[in-house]
N, C-alpha and C. Protein backbone atom coordinates (compact mmCIF):
# COMPACT_ATOMS: atom_id res chain seq x y z
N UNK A 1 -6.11 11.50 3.65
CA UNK A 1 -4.67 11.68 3.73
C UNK A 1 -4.07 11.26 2.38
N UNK A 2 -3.08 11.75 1.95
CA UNK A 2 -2.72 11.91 0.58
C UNK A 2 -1.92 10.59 0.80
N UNK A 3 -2.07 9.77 -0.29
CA UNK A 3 -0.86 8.25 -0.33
C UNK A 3 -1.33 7.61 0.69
N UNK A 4 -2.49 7.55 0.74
CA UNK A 4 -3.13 6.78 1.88
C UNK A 4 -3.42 5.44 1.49
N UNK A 5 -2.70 4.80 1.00
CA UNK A 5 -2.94 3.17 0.42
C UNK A 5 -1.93 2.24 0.62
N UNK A 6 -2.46 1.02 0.78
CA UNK A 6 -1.68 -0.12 1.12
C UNK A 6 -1.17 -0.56 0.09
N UNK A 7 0.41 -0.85 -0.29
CA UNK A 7 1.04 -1.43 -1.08
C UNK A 7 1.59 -2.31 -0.79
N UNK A 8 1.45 -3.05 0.37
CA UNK A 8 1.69 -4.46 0.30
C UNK A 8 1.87 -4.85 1.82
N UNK A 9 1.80 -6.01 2.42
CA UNK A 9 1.38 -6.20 4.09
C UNK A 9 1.42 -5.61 5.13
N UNK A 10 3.26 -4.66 4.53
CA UNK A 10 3.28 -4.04 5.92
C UNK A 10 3.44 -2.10 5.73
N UNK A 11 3.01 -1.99 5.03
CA UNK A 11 3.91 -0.93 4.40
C UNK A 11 2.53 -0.05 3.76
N UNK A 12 2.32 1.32 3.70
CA UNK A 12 1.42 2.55 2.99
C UNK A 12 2.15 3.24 2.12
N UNK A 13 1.71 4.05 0.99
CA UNK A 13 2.70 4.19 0.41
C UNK A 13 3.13 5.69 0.60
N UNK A 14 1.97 6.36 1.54
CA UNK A 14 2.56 7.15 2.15
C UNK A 14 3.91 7.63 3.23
N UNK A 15 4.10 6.56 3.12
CA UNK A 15 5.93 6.18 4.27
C UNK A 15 7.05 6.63 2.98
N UNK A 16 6.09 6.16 2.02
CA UNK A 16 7.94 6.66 0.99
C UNK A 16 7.58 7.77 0.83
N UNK A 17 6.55 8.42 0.80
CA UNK A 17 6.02 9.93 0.06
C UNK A 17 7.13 11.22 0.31
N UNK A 18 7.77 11.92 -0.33
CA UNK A 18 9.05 13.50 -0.39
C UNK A 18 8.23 13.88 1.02
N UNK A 19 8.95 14.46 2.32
CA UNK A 19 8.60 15.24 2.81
C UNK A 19 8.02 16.67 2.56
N UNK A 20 8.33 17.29 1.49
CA UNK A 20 8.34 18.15 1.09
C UNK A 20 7.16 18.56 0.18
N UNK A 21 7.19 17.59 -0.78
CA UNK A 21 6.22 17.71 -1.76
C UNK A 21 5.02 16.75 -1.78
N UNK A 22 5.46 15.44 -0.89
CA UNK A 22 4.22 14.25 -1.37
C UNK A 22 4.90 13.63 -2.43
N UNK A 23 5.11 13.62 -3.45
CA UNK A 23 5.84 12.80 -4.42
C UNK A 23 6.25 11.63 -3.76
N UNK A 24 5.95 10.28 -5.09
CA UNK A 24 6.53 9.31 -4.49
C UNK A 24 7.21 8.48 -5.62
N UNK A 25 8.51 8.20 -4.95
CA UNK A 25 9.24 7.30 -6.24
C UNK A 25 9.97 6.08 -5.46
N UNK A 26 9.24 4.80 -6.13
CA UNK A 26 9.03 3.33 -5.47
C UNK A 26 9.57 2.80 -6.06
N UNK A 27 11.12 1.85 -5.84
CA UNK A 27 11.74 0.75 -6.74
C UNK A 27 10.49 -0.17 -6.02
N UNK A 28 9.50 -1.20 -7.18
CA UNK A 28 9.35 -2.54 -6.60
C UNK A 28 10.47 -3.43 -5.66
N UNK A 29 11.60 -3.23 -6.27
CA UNK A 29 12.64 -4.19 -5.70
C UNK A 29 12.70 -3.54 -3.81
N UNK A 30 12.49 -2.34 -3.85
CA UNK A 30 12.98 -1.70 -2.32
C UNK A 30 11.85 -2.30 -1.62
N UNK A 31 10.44 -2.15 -2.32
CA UNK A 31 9.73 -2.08 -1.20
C UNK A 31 9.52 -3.90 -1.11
N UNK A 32 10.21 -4.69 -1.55
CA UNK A 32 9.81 -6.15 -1.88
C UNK A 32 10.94 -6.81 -0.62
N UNK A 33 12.44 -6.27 -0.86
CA UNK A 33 13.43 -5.81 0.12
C UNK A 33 13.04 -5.95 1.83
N UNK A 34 12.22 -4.79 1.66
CA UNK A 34 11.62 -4.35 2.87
C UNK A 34 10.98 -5.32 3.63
N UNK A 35 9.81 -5.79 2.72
CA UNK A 35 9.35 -6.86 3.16
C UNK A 35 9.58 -7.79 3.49
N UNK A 36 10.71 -8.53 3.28
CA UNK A 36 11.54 -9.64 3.46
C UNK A 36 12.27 -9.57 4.33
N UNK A 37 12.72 -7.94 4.79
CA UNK A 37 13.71 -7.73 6.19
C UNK A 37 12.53 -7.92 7.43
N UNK A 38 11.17 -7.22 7.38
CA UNK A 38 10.65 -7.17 7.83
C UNK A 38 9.89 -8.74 8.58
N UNK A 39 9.47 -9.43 7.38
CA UNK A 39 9.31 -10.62 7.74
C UNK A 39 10.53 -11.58 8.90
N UNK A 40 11.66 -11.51 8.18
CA UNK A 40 13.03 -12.23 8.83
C UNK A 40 13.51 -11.66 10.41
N UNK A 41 13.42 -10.25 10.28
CA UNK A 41 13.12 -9.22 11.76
C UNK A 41 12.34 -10.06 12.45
N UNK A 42 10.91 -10.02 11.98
CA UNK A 42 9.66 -10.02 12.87
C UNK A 42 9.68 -9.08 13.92
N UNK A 43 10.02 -7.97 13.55
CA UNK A 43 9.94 -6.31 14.42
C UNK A 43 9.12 -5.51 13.40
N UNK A 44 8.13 -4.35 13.82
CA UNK A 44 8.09 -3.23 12.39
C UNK A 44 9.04 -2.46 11.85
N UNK A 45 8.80 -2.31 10.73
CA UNK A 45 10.01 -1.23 10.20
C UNK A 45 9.23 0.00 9.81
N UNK A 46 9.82 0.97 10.40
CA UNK A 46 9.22 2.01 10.56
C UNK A 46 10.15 3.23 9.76
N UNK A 47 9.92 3.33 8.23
CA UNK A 47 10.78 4.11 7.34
C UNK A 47 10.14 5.89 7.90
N UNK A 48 11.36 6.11 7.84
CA UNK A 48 12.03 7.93 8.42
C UNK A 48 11.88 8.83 7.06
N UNK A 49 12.34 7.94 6.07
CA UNK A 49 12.88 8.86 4.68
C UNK A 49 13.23 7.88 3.87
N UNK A 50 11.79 7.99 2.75
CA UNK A 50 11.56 7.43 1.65
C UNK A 50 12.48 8.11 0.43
N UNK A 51 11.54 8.55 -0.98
CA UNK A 51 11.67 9.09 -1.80
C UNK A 51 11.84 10.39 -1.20
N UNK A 52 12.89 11.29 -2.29
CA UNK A 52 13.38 12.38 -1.67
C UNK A 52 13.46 13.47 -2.94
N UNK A 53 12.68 14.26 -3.01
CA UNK A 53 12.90 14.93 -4.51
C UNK A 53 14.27 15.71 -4.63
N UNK A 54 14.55 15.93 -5.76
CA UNK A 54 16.09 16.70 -5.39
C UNK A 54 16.31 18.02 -4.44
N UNK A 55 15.35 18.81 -4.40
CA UNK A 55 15.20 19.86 -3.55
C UNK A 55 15.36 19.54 -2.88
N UNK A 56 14.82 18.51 -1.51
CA UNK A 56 14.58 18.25 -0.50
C UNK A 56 15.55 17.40 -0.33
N UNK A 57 16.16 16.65 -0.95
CA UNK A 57 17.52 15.94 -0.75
C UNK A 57 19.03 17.19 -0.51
N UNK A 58 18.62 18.33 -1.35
CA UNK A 58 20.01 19.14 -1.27
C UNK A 58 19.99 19.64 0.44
N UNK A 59 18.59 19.77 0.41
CA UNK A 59 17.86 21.03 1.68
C UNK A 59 18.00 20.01 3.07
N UNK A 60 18.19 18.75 2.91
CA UNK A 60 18.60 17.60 3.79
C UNK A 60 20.27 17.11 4.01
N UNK A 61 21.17 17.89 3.22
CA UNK A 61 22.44 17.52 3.18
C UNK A 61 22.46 16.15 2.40
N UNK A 62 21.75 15.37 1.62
CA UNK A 62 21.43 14.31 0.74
C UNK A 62 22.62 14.01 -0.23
N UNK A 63 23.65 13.28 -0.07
CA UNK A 63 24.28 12.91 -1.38
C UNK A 63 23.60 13.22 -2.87
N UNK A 64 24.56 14.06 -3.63
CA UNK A 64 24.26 14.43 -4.92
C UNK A 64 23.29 13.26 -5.61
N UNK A 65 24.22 12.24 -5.73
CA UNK A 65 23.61 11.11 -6.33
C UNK A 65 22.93 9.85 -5.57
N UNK A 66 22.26 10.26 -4.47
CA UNK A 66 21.70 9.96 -3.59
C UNK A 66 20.54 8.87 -3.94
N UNK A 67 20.55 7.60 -3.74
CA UNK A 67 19.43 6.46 -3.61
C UNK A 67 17.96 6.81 -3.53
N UNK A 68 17.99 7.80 -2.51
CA UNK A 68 16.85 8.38 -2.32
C UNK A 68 15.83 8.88 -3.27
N UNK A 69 17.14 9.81 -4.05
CA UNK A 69 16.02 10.59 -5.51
C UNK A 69 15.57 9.21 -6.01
N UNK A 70 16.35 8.03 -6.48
CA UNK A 70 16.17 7.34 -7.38
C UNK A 70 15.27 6.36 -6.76
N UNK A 71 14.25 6.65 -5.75
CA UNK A 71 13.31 5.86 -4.96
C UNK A 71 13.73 4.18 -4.81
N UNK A 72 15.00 4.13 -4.78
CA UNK A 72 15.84 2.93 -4.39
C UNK A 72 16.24 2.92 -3.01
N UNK A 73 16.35 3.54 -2.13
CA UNK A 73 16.16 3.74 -0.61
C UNK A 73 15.06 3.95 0.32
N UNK A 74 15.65 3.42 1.48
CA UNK A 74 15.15 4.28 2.68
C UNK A 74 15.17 3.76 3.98
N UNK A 75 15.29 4.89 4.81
CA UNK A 75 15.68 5.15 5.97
C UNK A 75 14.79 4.56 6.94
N UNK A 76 15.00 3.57 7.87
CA UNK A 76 14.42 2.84 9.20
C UNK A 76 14.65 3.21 10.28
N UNK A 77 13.79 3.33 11.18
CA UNK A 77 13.85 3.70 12.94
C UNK A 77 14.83 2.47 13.31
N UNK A 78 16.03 2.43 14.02
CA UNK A 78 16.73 1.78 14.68
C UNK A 78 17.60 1.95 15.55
N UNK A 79 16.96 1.17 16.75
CA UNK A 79 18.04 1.40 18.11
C UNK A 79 19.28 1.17 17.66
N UNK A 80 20.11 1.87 18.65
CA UNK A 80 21.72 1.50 18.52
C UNK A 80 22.06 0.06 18.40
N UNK A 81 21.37 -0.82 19.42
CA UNK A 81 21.99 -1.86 20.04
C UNK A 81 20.78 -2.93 19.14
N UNK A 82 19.96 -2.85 17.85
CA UNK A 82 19.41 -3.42 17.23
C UNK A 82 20.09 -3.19 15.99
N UNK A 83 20.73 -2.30 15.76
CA UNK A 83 21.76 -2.01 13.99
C UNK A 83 22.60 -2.84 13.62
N UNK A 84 23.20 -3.54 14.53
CA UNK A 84 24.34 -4.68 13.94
C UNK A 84 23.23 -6.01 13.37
N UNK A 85 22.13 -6.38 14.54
CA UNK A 85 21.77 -7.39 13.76
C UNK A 85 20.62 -6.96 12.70
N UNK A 86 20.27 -5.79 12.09
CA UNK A 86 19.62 -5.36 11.42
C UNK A 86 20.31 -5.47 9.97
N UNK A 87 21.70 -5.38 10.28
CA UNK A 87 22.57 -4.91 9.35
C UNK A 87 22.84 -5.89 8.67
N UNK A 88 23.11 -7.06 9.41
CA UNK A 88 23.30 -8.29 8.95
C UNK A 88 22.12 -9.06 8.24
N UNK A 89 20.83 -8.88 8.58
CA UNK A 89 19.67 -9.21 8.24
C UNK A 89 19.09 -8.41 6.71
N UNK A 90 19.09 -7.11 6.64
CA UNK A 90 19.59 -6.52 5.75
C UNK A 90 20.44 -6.68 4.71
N UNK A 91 21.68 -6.71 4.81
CA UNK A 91 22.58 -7.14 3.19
C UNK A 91 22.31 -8.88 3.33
N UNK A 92 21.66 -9.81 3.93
CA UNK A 92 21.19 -10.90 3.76
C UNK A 92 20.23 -11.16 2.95
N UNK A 93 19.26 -9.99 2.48
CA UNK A 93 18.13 -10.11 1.90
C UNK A 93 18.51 -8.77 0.46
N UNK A 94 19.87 -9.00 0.08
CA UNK A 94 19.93 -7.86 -1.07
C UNK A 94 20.46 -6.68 -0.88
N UNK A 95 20.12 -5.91 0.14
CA UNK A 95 20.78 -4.46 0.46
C UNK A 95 21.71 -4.40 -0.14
N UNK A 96 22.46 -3.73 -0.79
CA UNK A 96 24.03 -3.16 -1.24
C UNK A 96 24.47 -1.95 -0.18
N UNK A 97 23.25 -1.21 0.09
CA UNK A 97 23.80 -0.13 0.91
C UNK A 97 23.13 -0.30 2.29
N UNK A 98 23.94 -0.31 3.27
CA UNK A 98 23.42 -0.54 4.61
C UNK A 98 24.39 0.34 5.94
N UNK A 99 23.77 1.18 5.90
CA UNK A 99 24.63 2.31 6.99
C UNK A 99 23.51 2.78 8.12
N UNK A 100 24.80 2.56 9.18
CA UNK A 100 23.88 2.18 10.47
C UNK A 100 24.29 4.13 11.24
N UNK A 101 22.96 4.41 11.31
CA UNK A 101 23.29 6.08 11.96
C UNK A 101 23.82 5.71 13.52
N UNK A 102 24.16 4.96 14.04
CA UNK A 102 24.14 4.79 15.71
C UNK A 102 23.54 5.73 16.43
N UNK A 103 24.23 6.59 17.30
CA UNK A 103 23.10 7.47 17.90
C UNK A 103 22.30 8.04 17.51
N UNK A 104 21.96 8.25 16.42
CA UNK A 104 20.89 8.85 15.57
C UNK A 104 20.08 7.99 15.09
N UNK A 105 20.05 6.69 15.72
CA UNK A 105 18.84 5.68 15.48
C UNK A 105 18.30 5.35 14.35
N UNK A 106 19.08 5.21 13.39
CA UNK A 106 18.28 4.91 11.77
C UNK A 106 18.95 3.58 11.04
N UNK A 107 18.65 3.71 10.10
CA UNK A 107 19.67 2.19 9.37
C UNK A 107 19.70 2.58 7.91
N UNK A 108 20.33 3.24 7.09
CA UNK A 108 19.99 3.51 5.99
C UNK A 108 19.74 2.25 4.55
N UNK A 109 18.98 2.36 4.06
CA UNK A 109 19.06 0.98 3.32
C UNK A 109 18.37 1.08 1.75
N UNK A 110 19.94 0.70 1.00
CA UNK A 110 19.44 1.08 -0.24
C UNK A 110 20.26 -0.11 -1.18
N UNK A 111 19.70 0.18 -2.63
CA UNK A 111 20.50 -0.68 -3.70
C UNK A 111 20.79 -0.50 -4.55
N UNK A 112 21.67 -0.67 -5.63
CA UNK A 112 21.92 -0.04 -7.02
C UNK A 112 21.36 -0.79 -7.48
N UNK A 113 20.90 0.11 -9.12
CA UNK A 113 19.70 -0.51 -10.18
C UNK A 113 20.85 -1.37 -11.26
C-alpha cells in the first residue's frame, strides 16, 4: 500500500496522502499537533482529509487558499456531541483553525505558518 509507514505513534502517513493523487504534504507542526490532541483526548483520531492537491481541493469545494494545499490541516471523524470538547482540546494544544462540521461529523483542524 502506497504511504504505508509509520510517522509517529499514532498516525501512517498514508492518512494525510491527496485522495486523488497519493501526494503527501506534512507540516511537522500538524502532525506533532495531532499527537498531542490525541494523547490529551485519549480517543483515536481518525483524519478524513489530509493534504489536498489543488485539483482535488477545487473538485472538493476547498477554499482557494485552503490549509489543506499547504499540508497544514486536517480533517477528524467527530461526533456531534464530542466537537465542543474536541474543540476546546484542540485550540488548547495550538490549533488556530478549529471548525466543527456538526452533522457532518468532522472537526476541521488547521494552523497558519
Amino acid at each position: 500500500m502506497i504511504n504505508d509507514i509509520r510517522i509517529s505513534p499514532h498516525f501512517k502517513l498514508r492518512e494525510f496522502q491527496c485522495r486523488c493523487c497519493g501526494l503527501v504534504k506534512l507540516s511537522p507542526r500538524l502532525l506533532q499537533m495531532l499527537e498531542e490532541l490525541r494523547e490529551e483526548a485519549e480517543i483515536p483520531l481518525v483524519v478524513t482529509s489530509g493534504y489536498r492537491c489543488p485539483a482535488h481541493n477545487r473538485r472538493v469545494g476547498g477554499a482557494p487558499r485552503s490549509l489543506h494545499v499547504e499540508g497544514c490541516a486536517a480533517d477528524i471523524l467527530a461526533a456531534p456531541e464530542a466537537q465542543k470538547r474536541l474543540f476546546a482540546m484542540a485550540k488548547s494544544v495550538g490549533f488556530s483553525q478549529v471548525i466543527c462540521g456538526g452533522f457532518k461529523k468532522y472537526l476541521h483542524l488547521g494552523y497558519k505558518n
